[in-house]
C-alpha atoms as a PDB file:
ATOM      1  CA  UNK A   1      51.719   4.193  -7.823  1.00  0.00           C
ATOM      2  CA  UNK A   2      49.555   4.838 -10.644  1.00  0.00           C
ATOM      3  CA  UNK A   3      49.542   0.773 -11.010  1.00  0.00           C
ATOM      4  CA  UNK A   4      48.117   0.092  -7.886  1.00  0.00           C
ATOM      5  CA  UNK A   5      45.291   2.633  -8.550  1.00  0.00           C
ATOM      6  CA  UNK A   6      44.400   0.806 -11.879  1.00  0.00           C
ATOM      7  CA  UNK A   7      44.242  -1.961 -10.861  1.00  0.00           C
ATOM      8  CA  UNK A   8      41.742  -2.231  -8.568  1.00  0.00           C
ATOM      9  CA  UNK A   9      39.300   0.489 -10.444  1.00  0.00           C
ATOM     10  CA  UNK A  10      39.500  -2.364 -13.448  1.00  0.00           C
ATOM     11  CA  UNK A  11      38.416  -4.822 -10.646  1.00  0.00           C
ATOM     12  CA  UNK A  12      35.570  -2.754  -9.275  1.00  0.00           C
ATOM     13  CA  UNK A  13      34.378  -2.090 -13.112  1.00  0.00           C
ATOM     14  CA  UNK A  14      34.793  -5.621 -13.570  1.00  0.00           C
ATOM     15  CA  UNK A  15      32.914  -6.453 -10.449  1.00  0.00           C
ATOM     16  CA  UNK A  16      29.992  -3.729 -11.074  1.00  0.00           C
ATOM     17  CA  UNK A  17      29.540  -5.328 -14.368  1.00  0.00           C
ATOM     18  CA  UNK A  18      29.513  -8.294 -13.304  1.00  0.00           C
ATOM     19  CA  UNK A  19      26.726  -8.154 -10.556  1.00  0.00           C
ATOM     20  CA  UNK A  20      24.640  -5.570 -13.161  1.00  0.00           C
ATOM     21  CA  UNK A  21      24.151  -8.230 -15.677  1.00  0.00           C
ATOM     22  CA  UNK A  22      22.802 -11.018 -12.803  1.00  0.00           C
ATOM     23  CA  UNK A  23      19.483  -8.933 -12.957  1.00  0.00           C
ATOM     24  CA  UNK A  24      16.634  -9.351 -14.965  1.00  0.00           C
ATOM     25  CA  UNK A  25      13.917  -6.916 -15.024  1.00  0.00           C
ATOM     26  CA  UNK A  26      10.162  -6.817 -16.254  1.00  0.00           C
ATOM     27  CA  UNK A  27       8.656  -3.310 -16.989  1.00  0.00           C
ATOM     28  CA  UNK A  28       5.041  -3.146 -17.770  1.00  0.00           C
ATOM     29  CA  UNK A  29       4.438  -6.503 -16.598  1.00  0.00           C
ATOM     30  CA  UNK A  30       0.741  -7.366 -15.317  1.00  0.00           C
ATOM     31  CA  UNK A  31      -1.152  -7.249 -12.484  1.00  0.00           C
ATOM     32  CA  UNK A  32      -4.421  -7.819 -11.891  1.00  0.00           C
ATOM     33  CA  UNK A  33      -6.971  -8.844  -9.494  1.00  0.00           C
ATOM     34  CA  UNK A  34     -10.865  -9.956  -9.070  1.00  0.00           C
ATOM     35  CA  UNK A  35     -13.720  -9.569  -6.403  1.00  0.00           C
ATOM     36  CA  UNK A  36     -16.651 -11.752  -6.552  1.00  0.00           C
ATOM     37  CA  UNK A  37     -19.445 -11.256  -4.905  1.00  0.00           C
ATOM     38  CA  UNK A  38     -23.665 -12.375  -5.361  1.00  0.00           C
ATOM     39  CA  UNK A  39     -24.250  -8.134  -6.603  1.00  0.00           C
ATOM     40  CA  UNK A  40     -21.240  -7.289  -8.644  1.00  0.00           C
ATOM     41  CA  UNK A  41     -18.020  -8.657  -9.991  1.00  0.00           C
ATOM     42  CA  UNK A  42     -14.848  -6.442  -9.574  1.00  0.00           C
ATOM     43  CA  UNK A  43     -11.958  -7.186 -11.905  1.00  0.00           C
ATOM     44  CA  UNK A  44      -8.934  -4.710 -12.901  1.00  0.00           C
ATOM     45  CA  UNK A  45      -5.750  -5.087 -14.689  1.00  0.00           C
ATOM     46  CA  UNK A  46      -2.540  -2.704 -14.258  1.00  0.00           C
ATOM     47  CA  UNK A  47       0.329  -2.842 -16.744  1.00  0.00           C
ATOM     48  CA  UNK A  48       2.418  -0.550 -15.288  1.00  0.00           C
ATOM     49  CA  UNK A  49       4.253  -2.957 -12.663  1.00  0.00           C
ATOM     50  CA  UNK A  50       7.796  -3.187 -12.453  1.00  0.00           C
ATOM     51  CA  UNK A  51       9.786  -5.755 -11.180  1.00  0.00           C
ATOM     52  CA  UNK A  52      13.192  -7.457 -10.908  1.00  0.00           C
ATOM     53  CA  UNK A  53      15.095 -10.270 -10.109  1.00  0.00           C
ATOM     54  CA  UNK A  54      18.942 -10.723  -8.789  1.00  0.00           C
ATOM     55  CA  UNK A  55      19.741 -14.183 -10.053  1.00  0.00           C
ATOM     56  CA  UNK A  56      22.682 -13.676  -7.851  1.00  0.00           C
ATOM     57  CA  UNK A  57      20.861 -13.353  -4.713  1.00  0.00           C
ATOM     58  CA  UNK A  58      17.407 -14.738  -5.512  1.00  0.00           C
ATOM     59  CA  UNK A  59      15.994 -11.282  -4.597  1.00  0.00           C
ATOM     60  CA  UNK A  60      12.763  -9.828  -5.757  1.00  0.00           C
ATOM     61  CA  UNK A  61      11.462  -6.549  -5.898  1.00  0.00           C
ATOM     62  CA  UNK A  62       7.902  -5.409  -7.412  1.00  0.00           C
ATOM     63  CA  UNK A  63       6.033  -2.227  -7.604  1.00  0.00           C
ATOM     64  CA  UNK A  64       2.636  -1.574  -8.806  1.00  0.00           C
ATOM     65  CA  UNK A  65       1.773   2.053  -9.901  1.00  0.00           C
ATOM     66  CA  UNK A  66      -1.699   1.753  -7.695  1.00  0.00           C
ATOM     67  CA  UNK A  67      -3.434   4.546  -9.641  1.00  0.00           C
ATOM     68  CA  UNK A  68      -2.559   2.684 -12.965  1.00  0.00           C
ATOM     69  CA  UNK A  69      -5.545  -0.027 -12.295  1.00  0.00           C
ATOM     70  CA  UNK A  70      -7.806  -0.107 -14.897  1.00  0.00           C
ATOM     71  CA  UNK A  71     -11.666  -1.067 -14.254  1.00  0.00           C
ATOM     72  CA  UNK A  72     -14.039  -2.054 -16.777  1.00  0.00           C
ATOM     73  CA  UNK A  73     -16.201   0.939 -15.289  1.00  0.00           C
ATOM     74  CA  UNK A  74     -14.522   4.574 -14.986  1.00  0.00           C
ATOM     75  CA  UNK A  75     -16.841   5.005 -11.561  1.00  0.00           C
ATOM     76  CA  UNK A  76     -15.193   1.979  -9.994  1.00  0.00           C
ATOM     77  CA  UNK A  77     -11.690   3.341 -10.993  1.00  0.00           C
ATOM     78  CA  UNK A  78     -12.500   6.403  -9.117  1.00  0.00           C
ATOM     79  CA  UNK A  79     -13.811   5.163  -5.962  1.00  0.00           C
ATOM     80  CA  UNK A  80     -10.837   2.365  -5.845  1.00  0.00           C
ATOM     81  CA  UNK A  81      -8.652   5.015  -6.265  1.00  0.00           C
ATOM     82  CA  UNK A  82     -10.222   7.566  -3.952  1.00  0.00           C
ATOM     83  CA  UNK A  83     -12.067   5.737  -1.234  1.00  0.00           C
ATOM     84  CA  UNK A  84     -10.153   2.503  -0.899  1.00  0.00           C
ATOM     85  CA  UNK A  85      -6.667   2.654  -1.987  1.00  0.00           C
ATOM     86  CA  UNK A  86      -6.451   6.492  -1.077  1.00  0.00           C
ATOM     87  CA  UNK A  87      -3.960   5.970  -4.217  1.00  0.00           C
ATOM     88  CA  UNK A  88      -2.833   9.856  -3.653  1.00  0.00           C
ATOM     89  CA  UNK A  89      -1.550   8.735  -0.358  1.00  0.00           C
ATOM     90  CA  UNK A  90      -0.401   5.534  -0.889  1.00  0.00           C
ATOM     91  CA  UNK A  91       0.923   5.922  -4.693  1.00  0.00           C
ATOM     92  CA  UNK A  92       2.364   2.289  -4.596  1.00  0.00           C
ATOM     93  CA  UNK A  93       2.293  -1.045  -3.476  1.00  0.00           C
ATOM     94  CA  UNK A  94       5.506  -3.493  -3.326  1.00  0.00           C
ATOM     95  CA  UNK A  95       6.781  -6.403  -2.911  1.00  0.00           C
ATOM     96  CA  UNK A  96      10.528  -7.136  -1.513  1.00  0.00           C
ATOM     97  CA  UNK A  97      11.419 -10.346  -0.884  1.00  0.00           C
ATOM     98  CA  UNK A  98      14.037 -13.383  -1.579  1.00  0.00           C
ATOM     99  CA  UNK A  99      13.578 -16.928  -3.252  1.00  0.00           C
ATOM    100  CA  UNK A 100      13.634 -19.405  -1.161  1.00  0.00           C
ATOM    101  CA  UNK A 101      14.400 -22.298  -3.225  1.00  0.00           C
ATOM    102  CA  UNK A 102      17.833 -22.687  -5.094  1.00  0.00           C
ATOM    103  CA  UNK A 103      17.017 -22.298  -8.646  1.00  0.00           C
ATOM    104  CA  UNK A 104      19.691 -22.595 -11.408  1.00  0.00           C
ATOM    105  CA  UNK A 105      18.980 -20.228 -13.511  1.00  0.00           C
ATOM    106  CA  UNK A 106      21.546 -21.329 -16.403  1.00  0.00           C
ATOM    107  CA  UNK A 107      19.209 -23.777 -16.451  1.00  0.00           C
ATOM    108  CA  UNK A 108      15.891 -23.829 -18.605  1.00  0.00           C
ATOM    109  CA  UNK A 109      13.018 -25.535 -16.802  1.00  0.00           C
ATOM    110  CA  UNK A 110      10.174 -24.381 -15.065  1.00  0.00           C
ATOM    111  CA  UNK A 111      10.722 -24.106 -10.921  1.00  0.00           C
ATOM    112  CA  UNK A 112       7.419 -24.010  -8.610  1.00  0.00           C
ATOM    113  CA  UNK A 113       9.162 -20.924  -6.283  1.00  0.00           C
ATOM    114  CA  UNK A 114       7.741 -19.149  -2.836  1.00  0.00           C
ATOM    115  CA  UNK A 115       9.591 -15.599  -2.445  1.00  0.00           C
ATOM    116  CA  UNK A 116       9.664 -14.581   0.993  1.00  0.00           C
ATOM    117  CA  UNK A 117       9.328 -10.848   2.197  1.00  0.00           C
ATOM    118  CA  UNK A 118       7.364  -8.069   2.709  1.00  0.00           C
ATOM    119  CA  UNK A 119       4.293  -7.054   0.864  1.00  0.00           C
ATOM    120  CA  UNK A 120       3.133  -3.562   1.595  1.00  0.00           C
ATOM    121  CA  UNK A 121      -0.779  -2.423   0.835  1.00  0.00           C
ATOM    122  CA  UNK A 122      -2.054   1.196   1.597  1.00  0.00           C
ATOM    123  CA  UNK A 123       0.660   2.031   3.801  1.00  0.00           C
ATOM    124  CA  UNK A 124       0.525  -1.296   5.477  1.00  0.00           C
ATOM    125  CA  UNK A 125       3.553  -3.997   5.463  1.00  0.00           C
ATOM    126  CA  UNK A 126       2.801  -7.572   6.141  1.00  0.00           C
ATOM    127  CA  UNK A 127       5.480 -10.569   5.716  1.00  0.00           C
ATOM    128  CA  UNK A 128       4.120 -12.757   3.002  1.00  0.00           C
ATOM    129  CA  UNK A 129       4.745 -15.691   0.999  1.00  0.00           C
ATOM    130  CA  UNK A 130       3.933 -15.608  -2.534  1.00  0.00           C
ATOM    131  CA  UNK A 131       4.239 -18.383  -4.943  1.00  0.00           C
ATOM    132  CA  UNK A 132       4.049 -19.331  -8.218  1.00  0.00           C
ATOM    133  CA  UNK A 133       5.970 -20.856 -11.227  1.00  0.00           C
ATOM    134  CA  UNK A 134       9.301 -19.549 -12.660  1.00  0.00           C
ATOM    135  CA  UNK A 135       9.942 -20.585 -16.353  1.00  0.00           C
ATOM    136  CA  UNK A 136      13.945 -19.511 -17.287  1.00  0.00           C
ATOM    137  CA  UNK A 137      14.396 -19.348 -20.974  1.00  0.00           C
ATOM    138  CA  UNK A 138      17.404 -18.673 -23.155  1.00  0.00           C
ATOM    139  CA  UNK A 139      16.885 -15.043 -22.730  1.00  0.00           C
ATOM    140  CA  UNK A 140      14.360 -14.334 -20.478  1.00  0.00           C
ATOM    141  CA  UNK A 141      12.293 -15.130 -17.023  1.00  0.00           C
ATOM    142  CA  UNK A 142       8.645 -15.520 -17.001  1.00  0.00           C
ATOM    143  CA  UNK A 143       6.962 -15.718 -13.995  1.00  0.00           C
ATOM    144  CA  UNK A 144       3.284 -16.231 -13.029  1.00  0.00           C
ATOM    145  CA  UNK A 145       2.045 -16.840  -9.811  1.00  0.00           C
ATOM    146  CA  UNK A 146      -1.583 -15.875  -7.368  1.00  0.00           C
ATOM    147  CA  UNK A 147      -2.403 -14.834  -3.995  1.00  0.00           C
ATOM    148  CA  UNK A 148      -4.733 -13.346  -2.031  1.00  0.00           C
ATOM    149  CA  UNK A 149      -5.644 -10.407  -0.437  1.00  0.00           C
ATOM    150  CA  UNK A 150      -7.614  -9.791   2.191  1.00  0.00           C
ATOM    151  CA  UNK A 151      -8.985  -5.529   2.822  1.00  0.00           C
ATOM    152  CA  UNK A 152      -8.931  -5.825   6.322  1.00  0.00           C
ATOM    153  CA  UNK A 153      -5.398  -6.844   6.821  1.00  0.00           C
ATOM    154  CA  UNK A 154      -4.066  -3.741   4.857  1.00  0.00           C
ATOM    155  CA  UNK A 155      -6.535  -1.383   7.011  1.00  0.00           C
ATOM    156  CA  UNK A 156      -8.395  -0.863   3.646  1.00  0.00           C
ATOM    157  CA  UNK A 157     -12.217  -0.013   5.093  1.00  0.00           C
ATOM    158  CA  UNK A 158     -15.265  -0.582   2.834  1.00  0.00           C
ATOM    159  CA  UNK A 159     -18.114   1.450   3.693  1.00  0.00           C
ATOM    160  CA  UNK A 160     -21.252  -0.664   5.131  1.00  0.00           C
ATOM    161  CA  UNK A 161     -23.572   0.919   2.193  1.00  0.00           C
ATOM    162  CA  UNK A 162     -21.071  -1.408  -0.490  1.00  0.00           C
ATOM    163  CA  UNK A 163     -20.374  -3.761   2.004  1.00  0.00           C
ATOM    164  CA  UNK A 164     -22.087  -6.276  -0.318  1.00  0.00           C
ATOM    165  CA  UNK A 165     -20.392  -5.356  -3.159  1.00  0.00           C
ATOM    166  CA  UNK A 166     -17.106  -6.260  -2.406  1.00  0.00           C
ATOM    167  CA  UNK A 167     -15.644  -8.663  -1.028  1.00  0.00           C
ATOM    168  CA  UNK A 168     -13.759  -9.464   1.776  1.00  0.00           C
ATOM    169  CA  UNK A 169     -10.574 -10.794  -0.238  1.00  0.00           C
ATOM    170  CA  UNK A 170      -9.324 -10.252  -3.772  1.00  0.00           C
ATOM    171  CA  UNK A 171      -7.219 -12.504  -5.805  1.00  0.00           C
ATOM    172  CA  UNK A 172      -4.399 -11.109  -7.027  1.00  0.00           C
ATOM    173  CA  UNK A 173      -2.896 -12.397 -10.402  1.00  0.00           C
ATOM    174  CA  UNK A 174       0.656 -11.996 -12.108  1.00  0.00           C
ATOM    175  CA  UNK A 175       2.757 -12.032 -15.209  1.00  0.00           C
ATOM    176  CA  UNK A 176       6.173 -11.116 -15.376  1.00  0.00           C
ATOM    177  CA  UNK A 177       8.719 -11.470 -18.423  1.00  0.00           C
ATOM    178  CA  UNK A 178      11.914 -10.675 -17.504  1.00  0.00           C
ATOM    179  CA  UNK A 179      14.441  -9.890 -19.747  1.00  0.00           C
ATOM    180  CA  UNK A 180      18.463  -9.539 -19.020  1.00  0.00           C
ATOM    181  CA  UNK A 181      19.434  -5.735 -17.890  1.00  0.00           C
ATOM    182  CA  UNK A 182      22.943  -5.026 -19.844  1.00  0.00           C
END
């Protein structure tokens, strides 16, 4: 009796460890994203993202500490955090999703990849399509890809008196290094 019990605990074990080392994570990756506009440039940088990848399933997951931006100018800081991203409220922004192309990632090379999923903004969830460029290494993942943003689509209002200020759409720019989770 006690066999029968043993047996399949060692193949659950087996099976746990198995799928636990298929993900790769990147903790204090970077983030960051610009606004141009004729008045004033906006630019911040976060490095307290987190993300991971099941090279199992091709899934993605990301999420971006929102109050963890940094500006070049504390008052900008402030009013991102307060007025626009309402970063009390909304605390994070994410990014679930799945790669869509087959990728071997035994393989070292660099992929061009699109992960499909949900991007979520101030409360707001949109399917999106991000893309970029996968590099797999010996030990690690790097991955760096752009997109944009635009305000309106993630209800994010900008008050008429800045209106000028900022603009309508922000690039968004990332750099993950993944290493192997053991």
């Amino acid at each position: 009796m006690k066999t029968r019990l043993v047996i399949p605990l060692i193949i659950i074990h087996f099976m746990a460890f198995q799928a636990k080392s298929q993900l790769f994570m990147a903790q204090g990756g970077e983030t960051s994203f610009f606004s141009e506009t004729p008045l004033e440039n906006i630019s911040a940088v976060n490095k307290q993202v987190a993300a991971i990848i099941n090279t199992s399933t091709s899934e993605v997951a990301v999420r971006i500490q929102n109050i963890a931006f940094r500006f070049p100018n504390k008052l900008m800081e402030e009013h991102f955090n307060e007025n626009y991203m309402e970063s009390e409220k909304y605390p994070n922004s994410t990014f679930k999703g799945k790669i869509q192309e087959v990728i071997d990632f035994k393989k070292e090379g660099v992929y061009n990849v699109s992960a499909k999923g949900i991007l979520e903004i101030h409360g707001v969830k949109q399917e999106r399509v991000i893309k970029g460029k996968l590099t797999v290494g010996k030990e690690q993942l790097t991955f760096v890809g752009n997109f944009d943003v635009k305000l309106a689509d993630h209800k994010i209002e900008i008050p008429t008196l800045v209106m000028a200020k900022i603009a309508e759409s922000l690039t968004v720019k990332n750099y993950f290094v993944f290493t192997q989770k053991k």
